[in-house]
N, C-alpha and C. Protein backbone atom coordinates (compact mmCIF):
# COMPACT_ATOMS: atom_id res chain seq x y z
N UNK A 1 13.23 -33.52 -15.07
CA UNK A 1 13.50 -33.23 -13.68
C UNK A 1 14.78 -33.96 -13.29
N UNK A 2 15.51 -33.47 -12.41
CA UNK A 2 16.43 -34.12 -11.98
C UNK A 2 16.84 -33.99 -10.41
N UNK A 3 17.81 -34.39 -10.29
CA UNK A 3 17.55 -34.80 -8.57
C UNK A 3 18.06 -33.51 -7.93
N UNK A 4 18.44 -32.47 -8.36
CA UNK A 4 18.80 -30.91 -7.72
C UNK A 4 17.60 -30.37 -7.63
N UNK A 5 16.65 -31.41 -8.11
CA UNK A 5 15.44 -30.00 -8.62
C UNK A 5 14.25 -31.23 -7.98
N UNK A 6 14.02 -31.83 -7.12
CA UNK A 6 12.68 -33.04 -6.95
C UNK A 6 11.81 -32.54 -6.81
N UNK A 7 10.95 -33.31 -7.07
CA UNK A 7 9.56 -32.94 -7.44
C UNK A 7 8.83 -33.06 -5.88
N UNK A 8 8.11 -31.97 -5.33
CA UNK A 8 7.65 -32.03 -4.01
C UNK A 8 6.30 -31.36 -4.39
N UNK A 9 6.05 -32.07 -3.13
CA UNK A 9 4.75 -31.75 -3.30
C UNK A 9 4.16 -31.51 -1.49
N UNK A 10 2.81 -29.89 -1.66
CA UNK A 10 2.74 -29.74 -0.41
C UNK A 10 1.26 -29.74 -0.17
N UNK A 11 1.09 -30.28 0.69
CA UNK A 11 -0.67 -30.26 1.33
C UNK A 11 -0.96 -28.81 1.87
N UNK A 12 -2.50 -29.33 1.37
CA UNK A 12 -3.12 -28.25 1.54
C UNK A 12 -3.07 -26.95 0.18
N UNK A 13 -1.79 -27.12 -0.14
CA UNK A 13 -1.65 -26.26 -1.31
C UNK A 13 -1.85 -27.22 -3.17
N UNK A 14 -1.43 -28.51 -2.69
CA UNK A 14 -1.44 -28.99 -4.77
C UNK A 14 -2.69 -30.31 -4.14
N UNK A 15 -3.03 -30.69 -4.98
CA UNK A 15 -4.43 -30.97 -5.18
C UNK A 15 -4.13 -31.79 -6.79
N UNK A 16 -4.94 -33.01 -6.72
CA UNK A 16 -5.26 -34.19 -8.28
C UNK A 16 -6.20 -32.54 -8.43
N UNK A 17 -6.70 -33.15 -9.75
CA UNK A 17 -8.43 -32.76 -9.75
C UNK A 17 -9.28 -33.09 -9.56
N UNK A 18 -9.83 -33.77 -9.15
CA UNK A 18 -10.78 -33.96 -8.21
C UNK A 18 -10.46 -34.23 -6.69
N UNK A 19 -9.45 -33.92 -5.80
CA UNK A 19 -9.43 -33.51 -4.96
C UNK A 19 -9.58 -32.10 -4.89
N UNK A 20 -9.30 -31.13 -5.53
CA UNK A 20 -9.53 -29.77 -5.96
C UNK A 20 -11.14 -29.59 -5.45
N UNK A 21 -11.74 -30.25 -6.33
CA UNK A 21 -13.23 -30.60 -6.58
C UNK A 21 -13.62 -30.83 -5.35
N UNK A 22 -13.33 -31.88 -4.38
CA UNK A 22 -13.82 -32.64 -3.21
C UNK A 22 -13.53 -30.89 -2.53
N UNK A 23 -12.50 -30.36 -2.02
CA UNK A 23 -12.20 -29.48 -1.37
C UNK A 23 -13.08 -27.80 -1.73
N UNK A 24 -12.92 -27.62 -2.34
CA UNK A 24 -14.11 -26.63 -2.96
C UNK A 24 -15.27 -26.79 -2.78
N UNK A 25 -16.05 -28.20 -2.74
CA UNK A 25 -17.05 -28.68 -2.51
C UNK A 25 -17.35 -28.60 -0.47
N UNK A 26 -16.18 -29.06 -0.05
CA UNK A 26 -16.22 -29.14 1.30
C UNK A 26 -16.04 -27.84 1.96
N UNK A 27 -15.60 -26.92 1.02
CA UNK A 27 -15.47 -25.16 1.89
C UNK A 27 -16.37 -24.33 1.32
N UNK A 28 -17.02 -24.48 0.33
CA UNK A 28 -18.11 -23.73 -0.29
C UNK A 28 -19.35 -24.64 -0.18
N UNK A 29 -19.42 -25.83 -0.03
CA UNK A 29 -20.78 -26.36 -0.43
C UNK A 29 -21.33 -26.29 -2.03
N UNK A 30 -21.39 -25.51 -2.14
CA UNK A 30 -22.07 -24.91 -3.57
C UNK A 30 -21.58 -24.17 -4.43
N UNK A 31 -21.85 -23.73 -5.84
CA UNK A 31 -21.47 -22.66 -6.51
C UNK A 31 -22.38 -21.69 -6.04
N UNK A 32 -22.17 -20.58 -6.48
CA UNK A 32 -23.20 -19.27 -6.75
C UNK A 32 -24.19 -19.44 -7.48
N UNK A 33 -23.94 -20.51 -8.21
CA UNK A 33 -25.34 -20.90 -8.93
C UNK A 33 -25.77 -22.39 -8.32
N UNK A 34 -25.98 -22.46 -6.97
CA UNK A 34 -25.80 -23.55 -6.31
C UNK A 34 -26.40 -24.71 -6.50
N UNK A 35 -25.02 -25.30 -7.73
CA UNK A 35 -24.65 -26.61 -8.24
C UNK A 35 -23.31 -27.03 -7.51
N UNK A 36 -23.14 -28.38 -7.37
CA UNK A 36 -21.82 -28.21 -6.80
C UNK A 36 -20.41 -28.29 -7.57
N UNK A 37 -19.39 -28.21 -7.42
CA UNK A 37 -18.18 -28.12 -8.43
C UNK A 37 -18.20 -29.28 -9.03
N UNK A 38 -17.59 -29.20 -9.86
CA UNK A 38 -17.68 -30.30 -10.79
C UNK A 38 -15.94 -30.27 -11.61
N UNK A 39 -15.38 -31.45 -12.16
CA UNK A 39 -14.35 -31.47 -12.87
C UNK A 39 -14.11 -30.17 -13.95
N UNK A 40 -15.04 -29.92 -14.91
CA UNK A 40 -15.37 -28.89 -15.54
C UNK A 40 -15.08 -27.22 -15.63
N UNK A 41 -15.46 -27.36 -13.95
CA UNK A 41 -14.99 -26.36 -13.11
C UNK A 41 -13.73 -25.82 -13.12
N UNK A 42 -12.84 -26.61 -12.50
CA UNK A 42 -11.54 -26.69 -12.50
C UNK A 42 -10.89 -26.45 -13.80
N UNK A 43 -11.27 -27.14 -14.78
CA UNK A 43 -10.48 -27.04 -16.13
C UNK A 43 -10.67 -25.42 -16.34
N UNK A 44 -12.07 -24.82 -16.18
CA UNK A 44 -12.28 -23.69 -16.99
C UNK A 44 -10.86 -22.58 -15.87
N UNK A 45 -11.10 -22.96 -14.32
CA UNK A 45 -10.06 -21.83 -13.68
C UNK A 45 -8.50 -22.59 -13.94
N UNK A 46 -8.37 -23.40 -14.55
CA UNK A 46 -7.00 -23.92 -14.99
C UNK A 46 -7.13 -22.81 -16.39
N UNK A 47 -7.47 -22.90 -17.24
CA UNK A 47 -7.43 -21.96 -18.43
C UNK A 47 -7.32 -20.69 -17.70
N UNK A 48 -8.12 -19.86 -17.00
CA UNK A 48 -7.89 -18.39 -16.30
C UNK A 48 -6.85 -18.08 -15.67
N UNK A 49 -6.19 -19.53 -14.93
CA UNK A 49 -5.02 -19.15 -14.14
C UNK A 49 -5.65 -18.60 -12.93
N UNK A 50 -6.85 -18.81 -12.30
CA UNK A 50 -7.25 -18.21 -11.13
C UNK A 50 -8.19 -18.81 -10.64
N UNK A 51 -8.60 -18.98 -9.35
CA UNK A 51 -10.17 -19.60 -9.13
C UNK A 51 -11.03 -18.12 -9.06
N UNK A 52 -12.24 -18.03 -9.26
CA UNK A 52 -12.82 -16.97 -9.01
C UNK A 52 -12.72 -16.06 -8.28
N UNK A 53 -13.39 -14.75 -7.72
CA UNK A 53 -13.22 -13.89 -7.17
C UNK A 53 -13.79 -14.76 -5.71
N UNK A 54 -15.00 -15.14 -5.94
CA UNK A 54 -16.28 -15.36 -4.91
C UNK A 54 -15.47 -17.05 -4.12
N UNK A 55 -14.71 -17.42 -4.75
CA UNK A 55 -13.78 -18.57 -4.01
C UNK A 55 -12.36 -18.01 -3.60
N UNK A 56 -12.41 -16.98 -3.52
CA UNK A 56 -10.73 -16.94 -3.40
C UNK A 56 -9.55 -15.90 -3.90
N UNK A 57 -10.29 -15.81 -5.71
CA UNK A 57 -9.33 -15.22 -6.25
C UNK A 57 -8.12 -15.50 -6.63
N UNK A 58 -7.53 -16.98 -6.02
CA UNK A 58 -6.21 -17.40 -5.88
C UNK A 58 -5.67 -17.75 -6.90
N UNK A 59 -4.38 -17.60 -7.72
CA UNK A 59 -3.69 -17.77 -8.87
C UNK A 59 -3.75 -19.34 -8.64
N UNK A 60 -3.60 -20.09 -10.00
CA UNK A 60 -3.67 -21.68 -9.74
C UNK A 60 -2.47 -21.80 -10.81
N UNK A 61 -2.12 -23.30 -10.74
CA UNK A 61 -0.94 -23.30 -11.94
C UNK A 61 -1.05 -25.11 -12.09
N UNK A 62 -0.63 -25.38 -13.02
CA UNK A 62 -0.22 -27.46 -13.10
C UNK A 62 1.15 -27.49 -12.79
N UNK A 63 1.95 -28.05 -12.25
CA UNK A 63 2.93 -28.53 -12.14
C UNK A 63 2.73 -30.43 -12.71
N UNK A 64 3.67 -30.78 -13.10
CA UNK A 64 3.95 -31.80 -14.04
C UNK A 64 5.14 -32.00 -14.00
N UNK A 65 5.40 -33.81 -13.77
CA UNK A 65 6.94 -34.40 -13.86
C UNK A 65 6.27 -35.28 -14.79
N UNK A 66 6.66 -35.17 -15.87
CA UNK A 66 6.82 -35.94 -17.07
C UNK A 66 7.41 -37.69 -16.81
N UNK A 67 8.95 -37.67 -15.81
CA UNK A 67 8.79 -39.03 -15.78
C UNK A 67 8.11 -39.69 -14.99
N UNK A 68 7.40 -39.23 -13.74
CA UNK A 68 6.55 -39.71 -12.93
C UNK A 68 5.38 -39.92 -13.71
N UNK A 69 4.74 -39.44 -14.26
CA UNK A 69 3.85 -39.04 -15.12
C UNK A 69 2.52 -38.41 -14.93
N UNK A 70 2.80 -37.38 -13.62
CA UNK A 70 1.83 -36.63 -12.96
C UNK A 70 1.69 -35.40 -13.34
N UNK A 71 0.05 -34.99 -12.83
CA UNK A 71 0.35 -33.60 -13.06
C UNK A 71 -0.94 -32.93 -11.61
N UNK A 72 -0.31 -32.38 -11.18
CA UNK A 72 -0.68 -31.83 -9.91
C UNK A 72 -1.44 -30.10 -9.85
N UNK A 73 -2.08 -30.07 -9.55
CA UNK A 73 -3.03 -28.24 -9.09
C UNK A 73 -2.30 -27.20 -8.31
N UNK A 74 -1.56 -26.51 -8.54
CA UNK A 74 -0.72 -25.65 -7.65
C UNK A 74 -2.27 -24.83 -6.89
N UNK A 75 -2.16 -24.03 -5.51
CA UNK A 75 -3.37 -23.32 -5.54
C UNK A 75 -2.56 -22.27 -4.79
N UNK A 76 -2.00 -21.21 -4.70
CA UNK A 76 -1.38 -20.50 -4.33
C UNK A 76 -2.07 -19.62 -3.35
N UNK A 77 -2.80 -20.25 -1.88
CA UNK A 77 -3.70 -19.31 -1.47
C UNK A 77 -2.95 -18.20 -0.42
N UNK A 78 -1.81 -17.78 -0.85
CA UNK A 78 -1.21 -16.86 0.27
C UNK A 78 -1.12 -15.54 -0.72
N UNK A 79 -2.04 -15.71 -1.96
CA UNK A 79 -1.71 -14.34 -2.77
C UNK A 79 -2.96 -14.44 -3.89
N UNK A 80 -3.44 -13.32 -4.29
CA UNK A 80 -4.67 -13.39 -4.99
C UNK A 80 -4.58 -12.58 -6.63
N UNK A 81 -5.31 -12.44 -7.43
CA UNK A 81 -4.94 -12.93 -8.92
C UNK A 81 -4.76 -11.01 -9.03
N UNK A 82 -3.93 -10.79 -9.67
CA UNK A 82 -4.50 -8.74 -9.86
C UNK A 82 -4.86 -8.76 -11.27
């Protein structure tokens, strides 16, 4: 990364993981199989590139600055997965 390009970050939209978790938990309560989210969770819609249909549908992505040494939850909820 370099300084034309900084690393930002926006609420409401990027999320640790387990803030992901806390937030999913706080707008759904439950899964569909009503357990509540769990870390687990997240990893499997990080592999799909999407959160479910029944949450959202919303494309997800990691963003990562290597020298900071973060890596952040994109959640893109202004557009849904086709």
């Amino acid at each position: 990364m370099n300084e034309k390009h900084p690393f930002m970050l926006y609420p409401g939209m990027d999320y640790t993981t387990s803030a992901l978790v806390d937030f999913l938990n706080e707008k759904y309560e439950l899964k569909k199989t009503g357990k509540p989210f769990l870390l687990g969770d997240i990893q499997q819609y990080l592999r799909r590139g999407y959160l479910p249909k029944a949450y959202g549908h919303h494309p997800i992505s990691v963003l990562e600055n290597e020298e900071i040494g973060i890596k952040i939850i994109r959640v893109d909820f202004k557009s849904t997965y086709k």
